[in-house]
C-alpha atoms as a PDB file:
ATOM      1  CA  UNK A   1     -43.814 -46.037 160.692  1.00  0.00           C
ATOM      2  CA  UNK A   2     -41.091 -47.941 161.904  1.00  0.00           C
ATOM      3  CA  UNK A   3     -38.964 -47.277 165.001  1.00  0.00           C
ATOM      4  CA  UNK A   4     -35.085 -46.864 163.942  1.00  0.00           C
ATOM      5  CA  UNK A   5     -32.919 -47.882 166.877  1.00  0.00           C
ATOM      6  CA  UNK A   6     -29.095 -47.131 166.774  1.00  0.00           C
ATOM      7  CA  UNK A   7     -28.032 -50.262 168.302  1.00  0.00           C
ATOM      8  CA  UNK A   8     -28.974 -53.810 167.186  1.00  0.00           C
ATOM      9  CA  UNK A   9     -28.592 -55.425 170.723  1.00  0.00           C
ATOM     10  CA  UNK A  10     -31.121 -52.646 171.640  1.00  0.00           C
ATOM     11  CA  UNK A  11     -33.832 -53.573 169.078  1.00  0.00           C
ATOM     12  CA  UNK A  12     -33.464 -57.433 169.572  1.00  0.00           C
ATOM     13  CA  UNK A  13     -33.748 -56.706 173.426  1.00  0.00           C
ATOM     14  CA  UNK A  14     -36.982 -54.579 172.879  1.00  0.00           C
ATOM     15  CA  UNK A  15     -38.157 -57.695 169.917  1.00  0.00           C
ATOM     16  CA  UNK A  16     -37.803 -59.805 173.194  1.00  0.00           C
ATOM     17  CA  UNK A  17     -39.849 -57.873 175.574  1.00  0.00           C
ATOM     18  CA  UNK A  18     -42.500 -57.037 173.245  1.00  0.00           C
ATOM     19  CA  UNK A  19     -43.562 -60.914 173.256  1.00  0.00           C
ATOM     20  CA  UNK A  20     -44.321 -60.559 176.538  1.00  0.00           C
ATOM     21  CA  UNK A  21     -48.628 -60.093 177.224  1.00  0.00           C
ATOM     22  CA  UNK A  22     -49.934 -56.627 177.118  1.00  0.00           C
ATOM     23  CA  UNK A  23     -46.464 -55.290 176.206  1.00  0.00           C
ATOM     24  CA  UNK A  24     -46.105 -53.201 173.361  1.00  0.00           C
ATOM     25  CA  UNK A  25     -43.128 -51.842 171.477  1.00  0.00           C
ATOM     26  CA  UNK A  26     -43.531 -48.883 173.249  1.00  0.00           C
ATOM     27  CA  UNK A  27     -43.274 -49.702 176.286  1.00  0.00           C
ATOM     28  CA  UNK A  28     -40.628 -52.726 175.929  1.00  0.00           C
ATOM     29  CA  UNK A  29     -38.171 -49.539 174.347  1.00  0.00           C
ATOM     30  CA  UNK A  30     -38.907 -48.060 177.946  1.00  0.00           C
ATOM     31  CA  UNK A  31     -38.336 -51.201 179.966  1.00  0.00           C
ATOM     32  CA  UNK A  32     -35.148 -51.662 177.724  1.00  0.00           C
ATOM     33  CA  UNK A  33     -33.820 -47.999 178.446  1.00  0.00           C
ATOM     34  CA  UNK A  34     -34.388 -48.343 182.337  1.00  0.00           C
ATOM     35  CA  UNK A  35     -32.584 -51.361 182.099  1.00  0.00           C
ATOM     36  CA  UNK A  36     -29.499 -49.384 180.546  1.00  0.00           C
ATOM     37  CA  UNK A  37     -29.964 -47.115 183.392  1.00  0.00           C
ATOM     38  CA  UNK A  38     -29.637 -49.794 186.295  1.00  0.00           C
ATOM     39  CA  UNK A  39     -26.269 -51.008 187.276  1.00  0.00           C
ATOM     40  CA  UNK A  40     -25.160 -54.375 186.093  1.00  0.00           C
ATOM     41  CA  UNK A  41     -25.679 -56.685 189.709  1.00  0.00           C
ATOM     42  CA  UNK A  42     -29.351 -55.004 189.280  1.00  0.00           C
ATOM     43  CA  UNK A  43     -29.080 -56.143 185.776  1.00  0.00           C
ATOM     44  CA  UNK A  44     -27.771 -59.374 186.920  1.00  0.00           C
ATOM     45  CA  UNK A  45     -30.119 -60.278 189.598  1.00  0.00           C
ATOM     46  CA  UNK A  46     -33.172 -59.468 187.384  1.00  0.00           C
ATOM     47  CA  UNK A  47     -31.922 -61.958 184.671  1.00  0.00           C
ATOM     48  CA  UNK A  48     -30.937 -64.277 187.357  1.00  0.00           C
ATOM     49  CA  UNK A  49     -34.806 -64.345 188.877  1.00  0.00           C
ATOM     50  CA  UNK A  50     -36.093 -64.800 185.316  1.00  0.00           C
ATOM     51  CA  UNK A  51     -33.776 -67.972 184.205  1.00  0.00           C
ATOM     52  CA  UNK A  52     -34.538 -70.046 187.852  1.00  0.00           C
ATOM     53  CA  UNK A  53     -38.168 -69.661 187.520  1.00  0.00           C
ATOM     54  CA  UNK A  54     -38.108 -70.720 184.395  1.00  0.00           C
ATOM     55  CA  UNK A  55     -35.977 -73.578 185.142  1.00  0.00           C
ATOM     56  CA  UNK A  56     -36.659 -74.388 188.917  1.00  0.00           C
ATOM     57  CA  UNK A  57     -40.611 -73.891 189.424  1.00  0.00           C
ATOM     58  CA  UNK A  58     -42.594 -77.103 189.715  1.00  0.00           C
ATOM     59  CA  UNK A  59     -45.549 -77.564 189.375  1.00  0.00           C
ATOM     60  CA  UNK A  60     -47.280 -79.505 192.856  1.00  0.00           C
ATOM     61  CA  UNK A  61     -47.720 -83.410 192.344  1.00  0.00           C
ATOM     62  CA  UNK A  62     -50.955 -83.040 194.146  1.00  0.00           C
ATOM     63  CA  UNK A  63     -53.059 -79.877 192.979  1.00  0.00           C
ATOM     64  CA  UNK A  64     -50.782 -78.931 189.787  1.00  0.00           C
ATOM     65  CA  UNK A  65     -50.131 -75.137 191.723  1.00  0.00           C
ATOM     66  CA  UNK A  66     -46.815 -73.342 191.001  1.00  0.00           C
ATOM     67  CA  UNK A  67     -44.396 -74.245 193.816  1.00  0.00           C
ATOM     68  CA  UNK A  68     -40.749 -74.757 194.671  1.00  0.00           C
ATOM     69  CA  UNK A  69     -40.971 -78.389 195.530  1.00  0.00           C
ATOM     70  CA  UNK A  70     -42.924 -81.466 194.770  1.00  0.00           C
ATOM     71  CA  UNK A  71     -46.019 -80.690 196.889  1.00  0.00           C
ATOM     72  CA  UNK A  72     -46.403 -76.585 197.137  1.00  0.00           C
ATOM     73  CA  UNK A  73     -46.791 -75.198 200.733  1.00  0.00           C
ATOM     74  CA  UNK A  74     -50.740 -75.182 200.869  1.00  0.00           C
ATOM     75  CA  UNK A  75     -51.177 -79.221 199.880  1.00  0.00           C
ATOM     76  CA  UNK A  76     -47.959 -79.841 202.666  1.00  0.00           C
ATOM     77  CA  UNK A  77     -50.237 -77.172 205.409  1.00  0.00           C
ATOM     78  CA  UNK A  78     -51.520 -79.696 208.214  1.00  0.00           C
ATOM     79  CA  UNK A  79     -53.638 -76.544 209.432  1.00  0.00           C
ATOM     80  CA  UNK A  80     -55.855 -76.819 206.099  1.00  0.00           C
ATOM     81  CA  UNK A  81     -58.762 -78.740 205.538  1.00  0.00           C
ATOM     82  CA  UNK A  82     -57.771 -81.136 203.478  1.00  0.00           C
ATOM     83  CA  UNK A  83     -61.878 -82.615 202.793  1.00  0.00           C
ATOM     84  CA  UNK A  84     -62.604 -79.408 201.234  1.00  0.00           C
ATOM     85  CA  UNK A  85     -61.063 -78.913 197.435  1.00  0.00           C
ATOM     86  CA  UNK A  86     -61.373 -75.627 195.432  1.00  0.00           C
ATOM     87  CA  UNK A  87     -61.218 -76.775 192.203  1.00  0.00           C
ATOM     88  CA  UNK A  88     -59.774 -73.541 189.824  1.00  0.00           C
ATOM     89  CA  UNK A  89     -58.677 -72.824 186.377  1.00  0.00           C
ATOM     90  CA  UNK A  90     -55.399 -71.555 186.616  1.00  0.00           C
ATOM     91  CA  UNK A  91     -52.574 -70.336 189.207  1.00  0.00           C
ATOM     92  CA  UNK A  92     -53.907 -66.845 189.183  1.00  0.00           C
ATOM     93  CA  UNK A  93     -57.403 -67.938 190.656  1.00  0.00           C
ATOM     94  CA  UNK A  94     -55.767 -69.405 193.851  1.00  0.00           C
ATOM     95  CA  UNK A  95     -54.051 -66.570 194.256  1.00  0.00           C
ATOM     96  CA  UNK A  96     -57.040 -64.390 194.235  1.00  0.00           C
ATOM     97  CA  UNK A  97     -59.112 -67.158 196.508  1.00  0.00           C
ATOM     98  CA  UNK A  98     -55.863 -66.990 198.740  1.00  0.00           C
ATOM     99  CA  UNK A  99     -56.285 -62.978 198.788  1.00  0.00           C
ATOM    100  CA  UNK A 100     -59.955 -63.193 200.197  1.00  0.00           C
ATOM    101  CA  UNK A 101     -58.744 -65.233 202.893  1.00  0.00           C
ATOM    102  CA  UNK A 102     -62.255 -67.037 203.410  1.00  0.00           C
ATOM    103  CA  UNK A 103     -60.838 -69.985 202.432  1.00  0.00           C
ATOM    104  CA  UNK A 104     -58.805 -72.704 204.305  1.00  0.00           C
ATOM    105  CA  UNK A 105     -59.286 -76.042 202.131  1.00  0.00           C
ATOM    106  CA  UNK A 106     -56.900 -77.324 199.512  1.00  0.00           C
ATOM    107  CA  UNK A 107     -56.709 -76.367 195.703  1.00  0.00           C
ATOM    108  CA  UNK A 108     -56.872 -78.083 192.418  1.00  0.00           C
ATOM    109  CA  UNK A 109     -55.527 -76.422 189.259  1.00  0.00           C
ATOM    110  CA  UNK A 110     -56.932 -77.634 186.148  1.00  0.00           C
ATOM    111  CA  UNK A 111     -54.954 -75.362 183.868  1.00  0.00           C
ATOM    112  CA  UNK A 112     -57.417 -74.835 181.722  1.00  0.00           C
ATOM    113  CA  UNK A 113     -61.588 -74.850 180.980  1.00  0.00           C
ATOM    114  CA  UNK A 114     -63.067 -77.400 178.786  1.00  0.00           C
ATOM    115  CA  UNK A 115     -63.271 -74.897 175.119  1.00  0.00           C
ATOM    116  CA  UNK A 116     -64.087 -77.023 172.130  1.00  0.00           C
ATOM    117  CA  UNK A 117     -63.787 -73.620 170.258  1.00  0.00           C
ATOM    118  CA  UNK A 118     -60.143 -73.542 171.296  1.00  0.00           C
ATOM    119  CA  UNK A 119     -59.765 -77.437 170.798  1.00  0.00           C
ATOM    120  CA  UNK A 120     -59.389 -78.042 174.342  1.00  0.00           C
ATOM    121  CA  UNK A 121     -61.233 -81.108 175.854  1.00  0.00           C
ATOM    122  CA  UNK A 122     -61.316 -83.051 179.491  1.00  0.00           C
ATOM    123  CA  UNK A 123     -58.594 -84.912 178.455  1.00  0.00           C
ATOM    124  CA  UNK A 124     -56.306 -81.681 178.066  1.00  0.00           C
ATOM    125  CA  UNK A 125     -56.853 -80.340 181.490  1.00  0.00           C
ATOM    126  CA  UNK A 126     -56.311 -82.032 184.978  1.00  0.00           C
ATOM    127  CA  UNK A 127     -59.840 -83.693 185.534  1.00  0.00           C
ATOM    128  CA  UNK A 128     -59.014 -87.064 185.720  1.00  0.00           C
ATOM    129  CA  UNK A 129     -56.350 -86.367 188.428  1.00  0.00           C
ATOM    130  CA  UNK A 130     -59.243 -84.326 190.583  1.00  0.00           C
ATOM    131  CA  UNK A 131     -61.403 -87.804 190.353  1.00  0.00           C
ATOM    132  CA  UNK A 132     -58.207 -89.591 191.432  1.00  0.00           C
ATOM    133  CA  UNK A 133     -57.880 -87.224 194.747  1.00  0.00           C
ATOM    134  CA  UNK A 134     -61.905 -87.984 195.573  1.00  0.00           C
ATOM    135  CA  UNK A 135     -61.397 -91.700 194.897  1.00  0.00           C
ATOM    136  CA  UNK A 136     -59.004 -91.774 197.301  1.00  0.00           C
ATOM    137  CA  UNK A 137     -60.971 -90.938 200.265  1.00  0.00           C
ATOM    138  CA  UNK A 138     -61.571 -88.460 202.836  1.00  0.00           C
ATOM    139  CA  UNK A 139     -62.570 -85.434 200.565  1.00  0.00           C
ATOM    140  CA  UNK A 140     -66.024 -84.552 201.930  1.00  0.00           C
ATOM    141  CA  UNK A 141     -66.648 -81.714 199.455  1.00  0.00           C
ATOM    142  CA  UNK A 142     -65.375 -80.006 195.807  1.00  0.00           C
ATOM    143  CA  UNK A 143     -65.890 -76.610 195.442  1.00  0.00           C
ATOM    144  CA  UNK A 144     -65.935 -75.089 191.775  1.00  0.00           C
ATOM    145  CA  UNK A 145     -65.172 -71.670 191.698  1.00  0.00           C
ATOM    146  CA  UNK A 146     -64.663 -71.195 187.745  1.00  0.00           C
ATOM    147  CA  UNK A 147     -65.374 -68.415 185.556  1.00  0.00           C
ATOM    148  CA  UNK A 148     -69.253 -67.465 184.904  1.00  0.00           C
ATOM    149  CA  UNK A 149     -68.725 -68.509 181.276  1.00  0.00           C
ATOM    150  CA  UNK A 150     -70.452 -70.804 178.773  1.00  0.00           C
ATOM    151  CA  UNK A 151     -67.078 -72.706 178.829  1.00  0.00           C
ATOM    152  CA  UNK A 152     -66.742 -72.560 182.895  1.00  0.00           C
ATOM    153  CA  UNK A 153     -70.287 -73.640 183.285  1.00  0.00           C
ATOM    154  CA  UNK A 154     -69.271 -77.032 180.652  1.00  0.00           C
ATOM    155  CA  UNK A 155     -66.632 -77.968 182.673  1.00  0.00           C
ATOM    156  CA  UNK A 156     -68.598 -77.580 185.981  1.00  0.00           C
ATOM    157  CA  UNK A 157     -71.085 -79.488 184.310  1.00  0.00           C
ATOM    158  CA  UNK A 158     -68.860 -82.369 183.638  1.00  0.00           C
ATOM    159  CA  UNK A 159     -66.445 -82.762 186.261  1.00  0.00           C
ATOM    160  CA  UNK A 160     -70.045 -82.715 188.430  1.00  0.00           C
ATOM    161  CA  UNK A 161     -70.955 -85.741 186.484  1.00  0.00           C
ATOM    162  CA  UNK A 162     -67.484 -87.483 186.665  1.00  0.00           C
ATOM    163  CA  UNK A 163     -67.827 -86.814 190.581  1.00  0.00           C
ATOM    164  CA  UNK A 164     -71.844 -88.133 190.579  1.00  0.00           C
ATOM    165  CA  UNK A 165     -70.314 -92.024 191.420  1.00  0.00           C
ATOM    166  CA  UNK A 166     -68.357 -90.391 194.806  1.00  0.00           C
ATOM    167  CA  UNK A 167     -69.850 -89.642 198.028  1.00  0.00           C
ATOM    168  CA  UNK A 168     -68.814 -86.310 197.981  1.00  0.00           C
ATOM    169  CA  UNK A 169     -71.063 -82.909 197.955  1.00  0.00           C
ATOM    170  CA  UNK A 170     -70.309 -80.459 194.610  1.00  0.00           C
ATOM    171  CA  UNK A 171     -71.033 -76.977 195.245  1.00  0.00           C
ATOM    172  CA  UNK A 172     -70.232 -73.881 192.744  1.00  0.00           C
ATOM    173  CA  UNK A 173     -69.538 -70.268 193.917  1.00  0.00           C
ATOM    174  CA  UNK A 174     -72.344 -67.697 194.365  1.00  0.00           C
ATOM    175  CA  UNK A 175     -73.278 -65.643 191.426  1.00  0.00           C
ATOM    176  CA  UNK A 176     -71.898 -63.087 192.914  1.00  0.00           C
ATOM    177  CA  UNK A 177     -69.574 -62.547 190.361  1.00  0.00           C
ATOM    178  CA  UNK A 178     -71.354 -61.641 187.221  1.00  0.00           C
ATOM    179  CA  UNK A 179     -71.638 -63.792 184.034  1.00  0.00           C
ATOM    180  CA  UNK A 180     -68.946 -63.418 181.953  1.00  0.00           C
ATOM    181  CA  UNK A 181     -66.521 -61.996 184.620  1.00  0.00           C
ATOM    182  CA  UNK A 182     -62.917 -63.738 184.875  1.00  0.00           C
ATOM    183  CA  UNK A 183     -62.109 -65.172 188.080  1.00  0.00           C
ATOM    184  CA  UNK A 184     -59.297 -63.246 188.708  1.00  0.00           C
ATOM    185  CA  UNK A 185     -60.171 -59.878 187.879  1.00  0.00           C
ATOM    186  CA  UNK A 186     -63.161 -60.009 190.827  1.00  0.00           C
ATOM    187  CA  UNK A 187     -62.497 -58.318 193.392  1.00  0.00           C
ATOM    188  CA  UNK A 188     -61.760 -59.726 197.243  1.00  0.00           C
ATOM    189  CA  UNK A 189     -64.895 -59.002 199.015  1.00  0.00           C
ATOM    190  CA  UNK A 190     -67.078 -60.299 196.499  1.00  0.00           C
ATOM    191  CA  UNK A 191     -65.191 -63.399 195.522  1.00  0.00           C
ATOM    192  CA  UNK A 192     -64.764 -64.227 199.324  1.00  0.00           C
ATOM    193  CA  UNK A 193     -68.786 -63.908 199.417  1.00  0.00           C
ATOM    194  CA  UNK A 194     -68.956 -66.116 196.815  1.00  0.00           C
ATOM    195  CA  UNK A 195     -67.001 -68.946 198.536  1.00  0.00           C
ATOM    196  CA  UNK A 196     -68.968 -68.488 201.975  1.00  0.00           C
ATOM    197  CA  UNK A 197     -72.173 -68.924 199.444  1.00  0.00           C
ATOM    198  CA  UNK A 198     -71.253 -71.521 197.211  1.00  0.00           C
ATOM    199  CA  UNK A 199     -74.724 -73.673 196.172  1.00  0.00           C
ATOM    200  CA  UNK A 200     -74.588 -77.454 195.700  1.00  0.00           C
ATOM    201  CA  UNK A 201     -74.602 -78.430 192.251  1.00  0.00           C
ATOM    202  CA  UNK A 202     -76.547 -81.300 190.681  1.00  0.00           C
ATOM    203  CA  UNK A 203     -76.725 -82.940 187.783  1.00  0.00           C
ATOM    204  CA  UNK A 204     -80.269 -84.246 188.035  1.00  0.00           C
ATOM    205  CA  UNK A 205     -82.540 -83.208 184.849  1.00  0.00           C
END
């Protein structure tokens, strides 16, 4: 059955928040009313926050995490070990390395897992910009701490073979976290065990 609003403005604004992930009509009509319910500089500074991340986040030159200037706060970090790279999926993952604090290396986003299913190949994620960071020197060892998944082990597969020509050591993170698991839905203490026990990864048949 459909809901029957007595405002317009209050169904479009519940239309709007119902696009949002894992937000239902339901619950965007009670995110709308609490809205109502706040005073407008509340109102105001909400909106406010919403429109400049959308418009002022970058996205780091160098490792492609969310930041708000051209190279984010961890690449920029002269206290980080800058010959270690964590190589991750997405944003969320270096937050939940971050949250372990285990780790003190840089990062590299990829935005994405090599998913032929899903139409999305090396060339759509940041790969060749990882093997541009090793070329360069001075990175003694990649670290890939992707989901246990058929499509996470592909793409460690292949960005260990694009790396095979560099003298650098590729190691993947302890199977700690069980097959199938998402990265960032692991919990602290045993993602943080799987970065102390990462295992060297080889390509050799």
């Amino acid at each position: 059955m459909d809901n029957t609003y007595p405002s317009q403005l209050l169904e479009r604004a519940v239309a709007e928040f119902s696009k949002l992930p894992g937000i239902g009509r339901k619950t965007a009509l009670r995110l709308v009313l609490d809205v109502l319910r706040r005073s407008e500089d509340e109102v105001d500074s909400f909106t406010s926050a919403v429109s400049r991340v959308r418009k002022e986040v970058k996205y780091c030159r160098v490792c492609h995490n969310i930041s708000d200037t051209d190279v984010c706060p961890i690449c920029s970090d002269s206290h980080r070990d800058a010959t270690t790279i964590c190589v991750v999926e997405n944003i969320r993952d270096v937050m939940a390395v971050e949250n372990t604090q285990q780790y003190r290396g840089l990062y590299h986003v990829l935005g994405g897992i090599i998913s032929p299913m899903d139409g999305i190949g090396p060339n759509d994620i940041e790969i060749d910009s990882l093997v541009e960071r090793v070329a360069q020197g001075g990175v003694k060892e990649v670290i890939l701490a992707l989901s246990s998944t058929m499509e996470g082990d592909t793409t460690n597969f292949y960005i260990s073979r694009k790396l095979a020509p560099y003298d650098v050591a590729v190691s993947v993170i302890a199977r700690g976290i069980s097959v199938g698991d998402e990265l960032e839905y692991t919990d602290e203490v045993t993602l943080g065990r799987a970065i102390l026990n990462r295992t060297t990864m080889t390509t050799k048949q």
